[in-house]
PDB file of N, CA and C in Angstrom:
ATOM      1  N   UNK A   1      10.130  31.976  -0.511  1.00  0.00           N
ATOM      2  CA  UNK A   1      10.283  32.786  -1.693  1.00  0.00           C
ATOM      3  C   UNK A   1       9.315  33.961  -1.630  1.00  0.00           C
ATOM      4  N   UNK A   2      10.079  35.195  -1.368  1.00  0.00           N
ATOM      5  CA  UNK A   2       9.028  36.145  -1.654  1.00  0.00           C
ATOM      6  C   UNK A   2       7.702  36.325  -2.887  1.00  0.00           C
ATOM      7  N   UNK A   3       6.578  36.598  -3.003  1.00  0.00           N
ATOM      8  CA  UNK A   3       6.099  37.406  -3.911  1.00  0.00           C
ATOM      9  C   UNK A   3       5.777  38.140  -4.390  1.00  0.00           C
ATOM     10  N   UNK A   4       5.869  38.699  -5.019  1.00  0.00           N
ATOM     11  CA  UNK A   4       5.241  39.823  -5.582  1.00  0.00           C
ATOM     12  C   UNK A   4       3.948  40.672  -6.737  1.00  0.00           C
ATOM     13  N   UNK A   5       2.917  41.032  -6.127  1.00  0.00           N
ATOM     14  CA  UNK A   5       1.949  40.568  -7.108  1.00  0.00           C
ATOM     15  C   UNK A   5       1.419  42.174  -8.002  1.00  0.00           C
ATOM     16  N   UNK A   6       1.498  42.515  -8.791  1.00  0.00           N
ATOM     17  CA  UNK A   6       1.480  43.952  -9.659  1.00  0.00           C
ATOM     18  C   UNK A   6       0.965  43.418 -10.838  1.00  0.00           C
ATOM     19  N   UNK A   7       0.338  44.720 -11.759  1.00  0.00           N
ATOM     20  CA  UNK A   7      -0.501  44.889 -12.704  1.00  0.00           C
ATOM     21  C   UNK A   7       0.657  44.159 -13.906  1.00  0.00           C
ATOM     22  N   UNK A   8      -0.213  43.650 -14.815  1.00  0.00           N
ATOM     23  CA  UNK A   8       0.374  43.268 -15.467  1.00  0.00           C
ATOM     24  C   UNK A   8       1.054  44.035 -16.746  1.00  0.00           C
ATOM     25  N   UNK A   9       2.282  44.374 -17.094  1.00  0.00           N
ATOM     26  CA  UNK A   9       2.962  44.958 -17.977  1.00  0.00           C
ATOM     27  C   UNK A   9       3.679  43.853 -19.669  1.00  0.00           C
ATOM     28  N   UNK A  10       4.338  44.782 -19.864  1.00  0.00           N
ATOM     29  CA  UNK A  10       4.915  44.137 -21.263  1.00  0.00           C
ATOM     30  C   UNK A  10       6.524  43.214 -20.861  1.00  0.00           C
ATOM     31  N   UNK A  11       6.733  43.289 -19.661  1.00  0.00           N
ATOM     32  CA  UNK A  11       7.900  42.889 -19.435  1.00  0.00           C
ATOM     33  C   UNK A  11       7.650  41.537 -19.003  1.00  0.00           C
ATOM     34  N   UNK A  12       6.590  41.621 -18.318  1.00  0.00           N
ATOM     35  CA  UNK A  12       6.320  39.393 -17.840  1.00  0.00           C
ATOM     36  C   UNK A  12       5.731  38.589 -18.914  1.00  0.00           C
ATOM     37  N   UNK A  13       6.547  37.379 -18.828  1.00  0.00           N
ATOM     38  CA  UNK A  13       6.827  36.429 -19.833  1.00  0.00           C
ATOM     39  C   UNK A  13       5.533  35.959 -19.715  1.00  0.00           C
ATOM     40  N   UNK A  14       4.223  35.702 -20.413  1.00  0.00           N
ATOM     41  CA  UNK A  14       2.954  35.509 -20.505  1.00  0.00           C
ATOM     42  C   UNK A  14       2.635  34.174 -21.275  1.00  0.00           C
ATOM     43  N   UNK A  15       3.772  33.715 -22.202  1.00  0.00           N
ATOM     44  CA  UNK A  15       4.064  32.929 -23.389  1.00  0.00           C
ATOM     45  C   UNK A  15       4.120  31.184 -22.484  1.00  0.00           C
ATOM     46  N   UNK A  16       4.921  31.262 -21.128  1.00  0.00           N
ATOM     47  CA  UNK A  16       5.450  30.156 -20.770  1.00  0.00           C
ATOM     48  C   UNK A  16       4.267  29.585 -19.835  1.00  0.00           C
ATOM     49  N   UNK A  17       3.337  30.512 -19.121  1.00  0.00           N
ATOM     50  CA  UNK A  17       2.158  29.987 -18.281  1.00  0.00           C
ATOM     51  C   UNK A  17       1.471  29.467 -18.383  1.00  0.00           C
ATOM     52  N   UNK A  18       1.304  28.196 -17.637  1.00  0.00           N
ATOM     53  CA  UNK A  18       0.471  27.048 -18.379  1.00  0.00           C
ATOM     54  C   UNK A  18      -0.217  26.290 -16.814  1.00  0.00           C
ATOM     55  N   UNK A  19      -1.902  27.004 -16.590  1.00  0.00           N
ATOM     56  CA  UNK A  19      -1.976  26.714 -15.610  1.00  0.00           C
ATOM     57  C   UNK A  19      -3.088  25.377 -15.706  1.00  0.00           C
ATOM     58  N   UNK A  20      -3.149  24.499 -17.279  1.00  0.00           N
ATOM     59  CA  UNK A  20      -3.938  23.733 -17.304  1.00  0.00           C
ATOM     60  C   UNK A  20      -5.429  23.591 -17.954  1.00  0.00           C
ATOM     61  N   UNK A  21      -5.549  24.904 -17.528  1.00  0.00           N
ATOM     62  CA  UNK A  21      -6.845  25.247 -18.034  1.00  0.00           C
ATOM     63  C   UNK A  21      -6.531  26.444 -19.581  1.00  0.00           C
ATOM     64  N   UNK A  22      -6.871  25.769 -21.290  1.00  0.00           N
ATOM     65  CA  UNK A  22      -6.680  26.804 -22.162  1.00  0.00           C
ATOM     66  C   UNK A  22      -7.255  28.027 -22.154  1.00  0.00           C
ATOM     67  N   UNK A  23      -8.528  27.874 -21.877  1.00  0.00           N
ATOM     68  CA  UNK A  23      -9.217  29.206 -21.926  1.00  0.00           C
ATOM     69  C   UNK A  23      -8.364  30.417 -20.884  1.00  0.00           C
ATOM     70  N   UNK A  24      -8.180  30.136 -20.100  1.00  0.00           N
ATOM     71  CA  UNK A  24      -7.188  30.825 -19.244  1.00  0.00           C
ATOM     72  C   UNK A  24      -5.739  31.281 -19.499  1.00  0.00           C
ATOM     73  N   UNK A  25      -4.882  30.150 -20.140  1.00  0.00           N
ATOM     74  CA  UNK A  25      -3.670  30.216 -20.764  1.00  0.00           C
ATOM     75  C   UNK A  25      -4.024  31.365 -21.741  1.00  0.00           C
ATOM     76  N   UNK A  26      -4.310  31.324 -22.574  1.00  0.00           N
ATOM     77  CA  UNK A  26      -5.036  32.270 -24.020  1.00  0.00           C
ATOM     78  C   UNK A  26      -5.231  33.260 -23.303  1.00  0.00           C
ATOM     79  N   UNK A  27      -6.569  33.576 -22.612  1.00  0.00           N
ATOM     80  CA  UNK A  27      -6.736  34.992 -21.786  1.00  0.00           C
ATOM     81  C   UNK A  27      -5.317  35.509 -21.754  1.00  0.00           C
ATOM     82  N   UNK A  28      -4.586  35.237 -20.697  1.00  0.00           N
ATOM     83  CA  UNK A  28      -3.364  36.081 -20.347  1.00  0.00           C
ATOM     84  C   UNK A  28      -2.124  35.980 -21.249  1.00  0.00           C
ATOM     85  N   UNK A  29      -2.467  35.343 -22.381  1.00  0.00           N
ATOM     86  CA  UNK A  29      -1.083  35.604 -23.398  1.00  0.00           C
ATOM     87  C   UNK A  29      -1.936  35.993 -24.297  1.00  0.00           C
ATOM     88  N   UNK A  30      -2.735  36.622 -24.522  1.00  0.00           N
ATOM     89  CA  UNK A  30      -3.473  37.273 -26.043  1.00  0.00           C
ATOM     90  C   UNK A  30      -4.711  38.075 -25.707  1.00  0.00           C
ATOM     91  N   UNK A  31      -5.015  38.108 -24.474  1.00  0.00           N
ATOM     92  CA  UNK A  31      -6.021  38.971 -23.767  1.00  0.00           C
ATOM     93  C   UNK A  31      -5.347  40.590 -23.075  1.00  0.00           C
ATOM     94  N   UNK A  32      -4.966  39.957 -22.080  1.00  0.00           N
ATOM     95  CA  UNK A  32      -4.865  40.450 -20.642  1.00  0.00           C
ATOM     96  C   UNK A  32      -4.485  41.933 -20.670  1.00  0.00           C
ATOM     97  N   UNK A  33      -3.425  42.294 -21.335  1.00  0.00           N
ATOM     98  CA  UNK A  33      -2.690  43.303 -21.579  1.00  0.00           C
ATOM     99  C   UNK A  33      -3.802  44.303 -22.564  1.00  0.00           C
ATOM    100  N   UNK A  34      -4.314  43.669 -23.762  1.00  0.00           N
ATOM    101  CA  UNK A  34      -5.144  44.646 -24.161  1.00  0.00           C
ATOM    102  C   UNK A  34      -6.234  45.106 -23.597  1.00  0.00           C
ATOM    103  N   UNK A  35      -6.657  44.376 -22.869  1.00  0.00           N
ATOM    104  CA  UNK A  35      -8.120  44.826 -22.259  1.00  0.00           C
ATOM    105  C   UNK A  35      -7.499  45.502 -21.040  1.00  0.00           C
ATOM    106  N   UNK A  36      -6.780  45.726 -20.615  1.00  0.00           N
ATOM    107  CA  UNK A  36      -5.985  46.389 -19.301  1.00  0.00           C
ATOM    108  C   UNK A  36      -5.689  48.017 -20.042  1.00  0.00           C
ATOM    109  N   UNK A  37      -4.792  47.885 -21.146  1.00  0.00           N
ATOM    110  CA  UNK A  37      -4.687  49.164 -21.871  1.00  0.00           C
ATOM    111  C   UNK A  37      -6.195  49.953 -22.098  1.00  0.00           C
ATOM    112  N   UNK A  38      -7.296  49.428 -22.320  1.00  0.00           N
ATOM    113  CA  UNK A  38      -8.306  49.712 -22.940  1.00  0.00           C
ATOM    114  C   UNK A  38      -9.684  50.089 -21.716  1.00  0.00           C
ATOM    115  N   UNK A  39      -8.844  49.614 -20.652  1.00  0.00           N
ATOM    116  CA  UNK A  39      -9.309  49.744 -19.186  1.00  0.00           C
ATOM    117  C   UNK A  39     -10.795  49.137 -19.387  1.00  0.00           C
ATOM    118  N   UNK A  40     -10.387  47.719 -19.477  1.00  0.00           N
ATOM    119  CA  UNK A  40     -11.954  46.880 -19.342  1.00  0.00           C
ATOM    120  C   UNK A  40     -12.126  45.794 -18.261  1.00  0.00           C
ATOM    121  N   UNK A  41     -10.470  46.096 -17.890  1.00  0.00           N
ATOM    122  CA  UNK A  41     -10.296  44.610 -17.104  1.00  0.00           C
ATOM    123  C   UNK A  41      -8.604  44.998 -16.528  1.00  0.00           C
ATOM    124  N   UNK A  42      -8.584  44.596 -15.103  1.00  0.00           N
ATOM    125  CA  UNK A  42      -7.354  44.825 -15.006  1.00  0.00           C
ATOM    126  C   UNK A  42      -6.835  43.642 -14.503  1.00  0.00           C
ATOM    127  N   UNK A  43      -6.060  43.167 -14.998  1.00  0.00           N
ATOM    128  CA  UNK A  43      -5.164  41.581 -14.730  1.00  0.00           C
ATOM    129  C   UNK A  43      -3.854  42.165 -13.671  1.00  0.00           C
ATOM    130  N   UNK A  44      -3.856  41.449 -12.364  1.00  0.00           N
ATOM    131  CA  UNK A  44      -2.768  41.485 -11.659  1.00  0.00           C
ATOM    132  C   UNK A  44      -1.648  39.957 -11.992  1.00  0.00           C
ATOM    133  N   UNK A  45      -0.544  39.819 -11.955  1.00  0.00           N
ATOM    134  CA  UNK A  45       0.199  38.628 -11.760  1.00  0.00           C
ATOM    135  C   UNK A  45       1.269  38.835 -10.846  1.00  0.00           C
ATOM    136  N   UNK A  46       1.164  37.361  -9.948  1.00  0.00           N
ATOM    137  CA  UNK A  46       2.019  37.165  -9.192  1.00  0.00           C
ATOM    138  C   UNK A  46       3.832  36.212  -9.594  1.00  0.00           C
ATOM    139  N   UNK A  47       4.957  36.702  -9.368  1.00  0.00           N
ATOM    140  CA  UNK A  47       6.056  36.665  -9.692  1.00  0.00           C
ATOM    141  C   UNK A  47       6.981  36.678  -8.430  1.00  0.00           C
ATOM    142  N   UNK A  48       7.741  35.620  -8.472  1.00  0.00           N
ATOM    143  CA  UNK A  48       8.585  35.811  -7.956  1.00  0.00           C
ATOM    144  C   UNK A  48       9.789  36.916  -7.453  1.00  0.00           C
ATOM    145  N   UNK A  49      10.234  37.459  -6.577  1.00  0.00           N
ATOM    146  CA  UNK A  49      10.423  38.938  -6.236  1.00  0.00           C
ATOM    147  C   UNK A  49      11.925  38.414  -6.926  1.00  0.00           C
ATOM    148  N   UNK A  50      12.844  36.913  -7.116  1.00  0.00           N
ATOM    149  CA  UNK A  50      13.859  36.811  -7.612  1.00  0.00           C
ATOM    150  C   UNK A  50      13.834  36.460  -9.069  1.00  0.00           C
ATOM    151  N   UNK A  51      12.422  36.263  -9.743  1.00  0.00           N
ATOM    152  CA  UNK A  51      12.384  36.311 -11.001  1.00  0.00           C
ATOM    153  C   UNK A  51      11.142  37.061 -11.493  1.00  0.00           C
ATOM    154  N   UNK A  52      11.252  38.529 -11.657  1.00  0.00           N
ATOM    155  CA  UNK A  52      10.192  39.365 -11.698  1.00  0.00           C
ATOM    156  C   UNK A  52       9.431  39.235 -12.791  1.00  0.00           C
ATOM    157  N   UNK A  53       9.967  38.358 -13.861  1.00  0.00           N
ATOM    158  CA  UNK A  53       9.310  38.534 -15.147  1.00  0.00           C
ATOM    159  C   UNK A  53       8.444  36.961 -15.871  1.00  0.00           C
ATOM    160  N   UNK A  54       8.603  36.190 -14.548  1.00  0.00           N
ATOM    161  CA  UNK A  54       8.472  34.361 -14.756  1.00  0.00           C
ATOM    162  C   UNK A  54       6.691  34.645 -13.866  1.00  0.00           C
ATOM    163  N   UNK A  55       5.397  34.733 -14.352  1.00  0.00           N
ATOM    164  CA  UNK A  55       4.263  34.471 -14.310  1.00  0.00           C
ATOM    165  C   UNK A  55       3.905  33.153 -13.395  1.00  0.00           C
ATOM    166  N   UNK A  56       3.462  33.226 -11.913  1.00  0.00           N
ATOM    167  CA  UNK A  56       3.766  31.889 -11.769  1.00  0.00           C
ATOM    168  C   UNK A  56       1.647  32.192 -11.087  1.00  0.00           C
ATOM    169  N   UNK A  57       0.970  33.269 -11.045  1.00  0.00           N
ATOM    170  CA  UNK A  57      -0.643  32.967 -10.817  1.00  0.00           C
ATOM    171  C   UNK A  57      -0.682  34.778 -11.823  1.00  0.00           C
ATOM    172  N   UNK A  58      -2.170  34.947 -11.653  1.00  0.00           N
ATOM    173  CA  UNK A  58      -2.747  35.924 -12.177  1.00  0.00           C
ATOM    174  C   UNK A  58      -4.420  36.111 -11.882  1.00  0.00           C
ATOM    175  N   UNK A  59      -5.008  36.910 -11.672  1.00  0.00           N
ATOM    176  CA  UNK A  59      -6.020  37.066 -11.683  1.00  0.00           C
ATOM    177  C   UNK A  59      -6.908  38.358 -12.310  1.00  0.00           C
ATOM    178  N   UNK A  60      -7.778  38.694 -12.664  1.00  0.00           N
ATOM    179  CA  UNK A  60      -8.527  39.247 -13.555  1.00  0.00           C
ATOM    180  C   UNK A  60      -9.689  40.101 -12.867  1.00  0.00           C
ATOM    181  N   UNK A  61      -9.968  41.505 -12.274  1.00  0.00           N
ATOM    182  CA  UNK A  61     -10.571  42.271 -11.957  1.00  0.00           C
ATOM    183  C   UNK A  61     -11.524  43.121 -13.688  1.00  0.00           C
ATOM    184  N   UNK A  62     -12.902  43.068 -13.079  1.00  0.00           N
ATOM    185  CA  UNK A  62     -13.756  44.077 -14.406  1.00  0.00           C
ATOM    186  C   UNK A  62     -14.708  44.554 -13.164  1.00  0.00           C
ATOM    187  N   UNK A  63     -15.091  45.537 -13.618  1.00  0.00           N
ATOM    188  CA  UNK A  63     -16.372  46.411 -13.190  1.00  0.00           C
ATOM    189  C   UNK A  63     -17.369  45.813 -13.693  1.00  0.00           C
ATOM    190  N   UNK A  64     -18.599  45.844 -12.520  1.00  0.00           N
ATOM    191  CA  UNK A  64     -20.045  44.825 -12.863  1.00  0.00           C
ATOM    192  C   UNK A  64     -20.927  45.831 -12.558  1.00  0.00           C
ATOM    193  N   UNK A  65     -22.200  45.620 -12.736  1.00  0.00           N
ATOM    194  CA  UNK A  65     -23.739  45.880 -11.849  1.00  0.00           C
ATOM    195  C   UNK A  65     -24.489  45.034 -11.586  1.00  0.00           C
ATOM    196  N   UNK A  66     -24.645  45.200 -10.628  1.00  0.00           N
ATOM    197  CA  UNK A  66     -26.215  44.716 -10.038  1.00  0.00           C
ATOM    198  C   UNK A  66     -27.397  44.855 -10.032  1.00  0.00           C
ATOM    199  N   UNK A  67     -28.082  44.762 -10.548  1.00  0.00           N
ATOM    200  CA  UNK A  67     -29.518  45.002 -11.185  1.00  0.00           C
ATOM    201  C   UNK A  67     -30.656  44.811  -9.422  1.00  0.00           C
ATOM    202  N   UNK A  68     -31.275  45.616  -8.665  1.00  0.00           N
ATOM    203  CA  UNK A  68     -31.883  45.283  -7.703  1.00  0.00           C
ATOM    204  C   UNK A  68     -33.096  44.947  -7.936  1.00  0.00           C
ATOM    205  N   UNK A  69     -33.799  43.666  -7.576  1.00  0.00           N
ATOM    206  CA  UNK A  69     -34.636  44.125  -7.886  1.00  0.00           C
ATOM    207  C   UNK A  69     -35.888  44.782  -7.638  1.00  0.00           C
ATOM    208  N   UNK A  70     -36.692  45.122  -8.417  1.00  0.00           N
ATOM    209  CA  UNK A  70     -37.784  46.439  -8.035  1.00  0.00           C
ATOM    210  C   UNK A  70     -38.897  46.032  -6.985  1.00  0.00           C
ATOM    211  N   UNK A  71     -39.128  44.961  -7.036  1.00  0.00           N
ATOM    212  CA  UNK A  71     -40.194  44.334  -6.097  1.00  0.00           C
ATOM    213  C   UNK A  71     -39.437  44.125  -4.761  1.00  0.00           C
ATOM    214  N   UNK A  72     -38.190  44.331  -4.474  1.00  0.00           N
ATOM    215  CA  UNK A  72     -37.765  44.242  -2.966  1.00  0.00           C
ATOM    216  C   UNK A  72     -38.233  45.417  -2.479  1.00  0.00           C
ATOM    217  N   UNK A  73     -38.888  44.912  -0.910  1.00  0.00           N
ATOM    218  CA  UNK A  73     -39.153  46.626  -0.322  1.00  0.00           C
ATOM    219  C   UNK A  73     -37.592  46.925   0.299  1.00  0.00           C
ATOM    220  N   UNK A  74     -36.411  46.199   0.277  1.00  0.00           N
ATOM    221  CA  UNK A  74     -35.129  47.477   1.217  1.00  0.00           C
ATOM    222  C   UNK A  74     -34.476  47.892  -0.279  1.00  0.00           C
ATOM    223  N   UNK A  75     -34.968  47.936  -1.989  1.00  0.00           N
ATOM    224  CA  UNK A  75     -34.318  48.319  -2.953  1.00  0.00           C
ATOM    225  C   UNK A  75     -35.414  49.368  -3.709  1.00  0.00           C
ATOM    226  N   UNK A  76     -36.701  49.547  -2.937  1.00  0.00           N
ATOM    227  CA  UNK A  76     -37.613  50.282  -3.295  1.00  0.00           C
ATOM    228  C   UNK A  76     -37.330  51.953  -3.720  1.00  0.00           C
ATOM    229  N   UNK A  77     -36.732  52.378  -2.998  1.00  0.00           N
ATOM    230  CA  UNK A  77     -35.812  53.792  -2.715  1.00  0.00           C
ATOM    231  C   UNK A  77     -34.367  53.632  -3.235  1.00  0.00           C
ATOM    232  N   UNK A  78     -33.903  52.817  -3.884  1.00  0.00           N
ATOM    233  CA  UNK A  78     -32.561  52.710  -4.791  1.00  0.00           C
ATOM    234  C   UNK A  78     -32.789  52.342  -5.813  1.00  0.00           C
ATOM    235  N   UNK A  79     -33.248  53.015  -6.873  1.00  0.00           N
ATOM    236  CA  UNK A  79     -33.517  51.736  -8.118  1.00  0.00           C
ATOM    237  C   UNK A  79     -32.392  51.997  -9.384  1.00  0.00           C
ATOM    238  N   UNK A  80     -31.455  51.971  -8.695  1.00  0.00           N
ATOM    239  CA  UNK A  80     -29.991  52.367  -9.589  1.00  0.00           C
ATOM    240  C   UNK A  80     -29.451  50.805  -9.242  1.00  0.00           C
ATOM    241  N   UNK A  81     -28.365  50.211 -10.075  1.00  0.00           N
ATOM    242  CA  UNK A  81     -28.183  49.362 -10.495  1.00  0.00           C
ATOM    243  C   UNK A  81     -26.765  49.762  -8.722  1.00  0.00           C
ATOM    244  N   UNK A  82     -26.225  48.587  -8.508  1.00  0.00           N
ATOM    245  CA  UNK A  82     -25.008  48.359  -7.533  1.00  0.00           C
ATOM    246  C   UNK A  82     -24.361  48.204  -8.236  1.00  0.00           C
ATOM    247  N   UNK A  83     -22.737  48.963  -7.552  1.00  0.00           N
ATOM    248  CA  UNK A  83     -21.632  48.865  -8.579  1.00  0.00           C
ATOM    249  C   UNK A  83     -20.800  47.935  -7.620  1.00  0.00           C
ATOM    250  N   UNK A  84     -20.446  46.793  -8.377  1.00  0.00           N
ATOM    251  CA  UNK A  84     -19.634  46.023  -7.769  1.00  0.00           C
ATOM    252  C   UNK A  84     -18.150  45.576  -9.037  1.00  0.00           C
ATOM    253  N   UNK A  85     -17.455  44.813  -8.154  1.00  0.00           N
ATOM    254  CA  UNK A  85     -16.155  44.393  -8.573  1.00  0.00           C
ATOM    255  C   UNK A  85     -16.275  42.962  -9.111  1.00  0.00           C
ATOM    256  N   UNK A  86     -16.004  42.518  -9.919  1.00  0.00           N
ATOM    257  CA  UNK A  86     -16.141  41.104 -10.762  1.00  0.00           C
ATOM    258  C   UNK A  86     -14.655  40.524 -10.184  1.00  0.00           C
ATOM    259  N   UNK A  87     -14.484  39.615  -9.754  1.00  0.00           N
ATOM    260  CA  UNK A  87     -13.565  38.101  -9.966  1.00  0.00           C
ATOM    261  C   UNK A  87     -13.331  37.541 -11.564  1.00  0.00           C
ATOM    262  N   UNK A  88     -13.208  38.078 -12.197  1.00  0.00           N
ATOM    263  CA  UNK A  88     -13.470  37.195 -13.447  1.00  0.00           C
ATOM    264  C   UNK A  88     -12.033  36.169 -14.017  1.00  0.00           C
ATOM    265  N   UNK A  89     -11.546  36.149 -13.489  1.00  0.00           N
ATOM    266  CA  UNK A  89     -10.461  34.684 -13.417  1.00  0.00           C
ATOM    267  C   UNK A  89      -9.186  34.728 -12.177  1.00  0.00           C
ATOM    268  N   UNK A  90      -8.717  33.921 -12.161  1.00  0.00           N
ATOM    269  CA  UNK A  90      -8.143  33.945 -11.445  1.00  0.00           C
ATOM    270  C   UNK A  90      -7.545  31.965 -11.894  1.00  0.00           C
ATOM    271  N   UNK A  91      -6.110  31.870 -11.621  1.00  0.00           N
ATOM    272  CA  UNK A  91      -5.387  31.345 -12.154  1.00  0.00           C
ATOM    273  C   UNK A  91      -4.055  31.262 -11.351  1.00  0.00           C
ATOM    274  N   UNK A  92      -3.581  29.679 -11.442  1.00  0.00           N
ATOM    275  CA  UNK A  92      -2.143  29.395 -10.647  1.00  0.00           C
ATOM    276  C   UNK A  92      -1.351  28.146 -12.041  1.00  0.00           C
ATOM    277  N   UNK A  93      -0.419  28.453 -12.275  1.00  0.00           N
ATOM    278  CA  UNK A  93       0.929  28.163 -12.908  1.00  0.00           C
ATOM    279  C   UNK A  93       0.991  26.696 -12.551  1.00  0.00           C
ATOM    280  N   UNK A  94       0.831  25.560 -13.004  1.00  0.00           N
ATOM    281  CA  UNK A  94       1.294  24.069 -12.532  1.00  0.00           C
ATOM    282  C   UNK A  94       2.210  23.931 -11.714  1.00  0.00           C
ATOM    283  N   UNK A  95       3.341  24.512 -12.221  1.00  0.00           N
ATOM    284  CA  UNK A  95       4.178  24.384 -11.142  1.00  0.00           C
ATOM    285  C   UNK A  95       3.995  25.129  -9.600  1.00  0.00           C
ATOM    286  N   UNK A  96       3.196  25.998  -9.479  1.00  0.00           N
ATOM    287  CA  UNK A  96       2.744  26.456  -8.448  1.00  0.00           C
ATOM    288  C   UNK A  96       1.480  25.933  -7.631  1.00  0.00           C
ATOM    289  N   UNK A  97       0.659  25.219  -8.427  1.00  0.00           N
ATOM    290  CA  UNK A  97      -0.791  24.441  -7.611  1.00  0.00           C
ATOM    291  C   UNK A  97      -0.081  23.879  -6.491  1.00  0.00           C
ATOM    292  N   UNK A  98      -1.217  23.857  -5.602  1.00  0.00           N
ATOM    293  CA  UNK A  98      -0.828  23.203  -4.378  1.00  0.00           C
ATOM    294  C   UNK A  98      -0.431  23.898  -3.192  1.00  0.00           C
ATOM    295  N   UNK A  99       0.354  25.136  -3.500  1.00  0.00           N
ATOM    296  CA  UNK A  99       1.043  25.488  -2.417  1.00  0.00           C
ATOM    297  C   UNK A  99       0.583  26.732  -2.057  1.00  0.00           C
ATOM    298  N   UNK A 100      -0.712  27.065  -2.130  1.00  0.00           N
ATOM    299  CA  UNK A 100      -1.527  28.475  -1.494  1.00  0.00           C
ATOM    300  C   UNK A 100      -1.434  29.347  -2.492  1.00  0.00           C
ATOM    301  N   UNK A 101      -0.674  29.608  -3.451  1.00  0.00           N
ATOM    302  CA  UNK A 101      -0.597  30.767  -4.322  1.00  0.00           C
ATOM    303  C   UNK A 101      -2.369  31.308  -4.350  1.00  0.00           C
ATOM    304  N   UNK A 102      -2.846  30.495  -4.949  1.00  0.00           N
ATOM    305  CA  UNK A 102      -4.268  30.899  -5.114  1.00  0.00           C
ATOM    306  C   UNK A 102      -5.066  31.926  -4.213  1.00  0.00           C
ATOM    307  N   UNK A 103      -4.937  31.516  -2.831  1.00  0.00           N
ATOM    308  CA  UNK A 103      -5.408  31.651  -1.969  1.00  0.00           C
ATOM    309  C   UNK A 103      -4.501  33.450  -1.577  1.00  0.00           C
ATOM    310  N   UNK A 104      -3.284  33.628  -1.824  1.00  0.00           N
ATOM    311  CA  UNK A 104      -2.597  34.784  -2.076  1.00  0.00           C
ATOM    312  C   UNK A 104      -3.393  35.245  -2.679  1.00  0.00           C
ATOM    313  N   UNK A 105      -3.469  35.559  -4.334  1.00  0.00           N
ATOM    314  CA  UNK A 105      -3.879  36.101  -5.160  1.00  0.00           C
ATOM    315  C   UNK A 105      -5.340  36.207  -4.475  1.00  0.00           C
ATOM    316  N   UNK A 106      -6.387  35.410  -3.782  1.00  0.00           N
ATOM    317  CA  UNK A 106      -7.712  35.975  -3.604  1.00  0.00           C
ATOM    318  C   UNK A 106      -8.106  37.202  -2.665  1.00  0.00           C
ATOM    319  N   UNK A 107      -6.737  37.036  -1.706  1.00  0.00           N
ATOM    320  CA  UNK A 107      -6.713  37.975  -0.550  1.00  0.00           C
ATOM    321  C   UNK A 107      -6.291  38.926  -0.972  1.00  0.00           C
ATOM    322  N   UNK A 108      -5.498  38.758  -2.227  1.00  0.00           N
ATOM    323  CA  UNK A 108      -4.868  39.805  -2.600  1.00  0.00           C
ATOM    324  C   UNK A 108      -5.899  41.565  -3.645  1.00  0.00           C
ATOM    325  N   UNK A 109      -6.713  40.387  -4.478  1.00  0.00           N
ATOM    326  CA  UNK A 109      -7.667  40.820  -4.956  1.00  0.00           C
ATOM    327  C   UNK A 109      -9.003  41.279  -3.817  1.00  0.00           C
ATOM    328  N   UNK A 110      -9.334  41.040  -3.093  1.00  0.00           N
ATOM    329  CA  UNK A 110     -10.264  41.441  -1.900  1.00  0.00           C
ATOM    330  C   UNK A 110      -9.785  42.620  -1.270  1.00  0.00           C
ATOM    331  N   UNK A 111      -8.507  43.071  -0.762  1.00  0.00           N
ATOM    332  CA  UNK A 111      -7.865  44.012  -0.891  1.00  0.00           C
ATOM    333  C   UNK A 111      -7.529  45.430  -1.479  1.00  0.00           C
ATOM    334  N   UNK A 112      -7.782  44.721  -2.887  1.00  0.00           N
ATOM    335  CA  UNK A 112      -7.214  45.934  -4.215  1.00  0.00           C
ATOM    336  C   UNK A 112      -8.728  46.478  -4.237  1.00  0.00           C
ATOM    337  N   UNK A 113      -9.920  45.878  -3.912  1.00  0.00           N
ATOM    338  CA  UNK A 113     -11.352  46.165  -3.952  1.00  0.00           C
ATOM    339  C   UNK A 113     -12.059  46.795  -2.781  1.00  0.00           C
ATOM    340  N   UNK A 114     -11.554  46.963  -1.631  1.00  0.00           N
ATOM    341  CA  UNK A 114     -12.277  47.349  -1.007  1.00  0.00           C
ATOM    342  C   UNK A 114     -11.343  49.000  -0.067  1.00  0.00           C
TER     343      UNK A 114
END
């Protein structure tokens, strides 16, 4: 089964995903989309390329810093904070555990970041 993994829009069914974990379920049916509009967080989900709108993983990109700190001598001459990329969820569909999805979506996200 092909996949296909893109930003998340108003057209994928967000309502039916149930990957076990609530805090996660909630995120992407009452989160995901606003904080994406509001550009705080960008949620990708992965879908089937024959059912484009059925949510079967998702994962959750935000902008971070890194605080160096001042007493290192190789951060002595940088004392600006590192801009890095956050993981901040990442998530597979019950009916999908088991079978690598996850492991998609991480490569997939490592990718969109570098």
């Amino acid at each position: 089964m092909p996949i296909i993994i893109e930003p998340i829009n108003k057209q994928h069914n967000r309502k039916d995903f149930d990957c076990g974990v609530t805090e996660l379920n909630q995120f992407l049916q009452q989160q995901a989309r606003q904080k994406a509009a509001k550009q705080i967080a960008k949620t990708y989900v992965a879908c089937q390329d024959s059912a484009p709108t059925t949510i079967l993983g998702y994962y959750t990109l935000t902008g971070y810093s890194v605080i160096t700190p001042p007493t290192h001598k190789d951060y002595k001459k940088y004392p600006h904070p590192l801009s890095a990329v956050k993981l901040a969820r990442l998530a597979v569909d019950r009916s999908q555990q088991g079978q690598c999805l996850g492991e998609k979506l991480l490569v997939d996200a490592v990718y969109r970041t570098v």
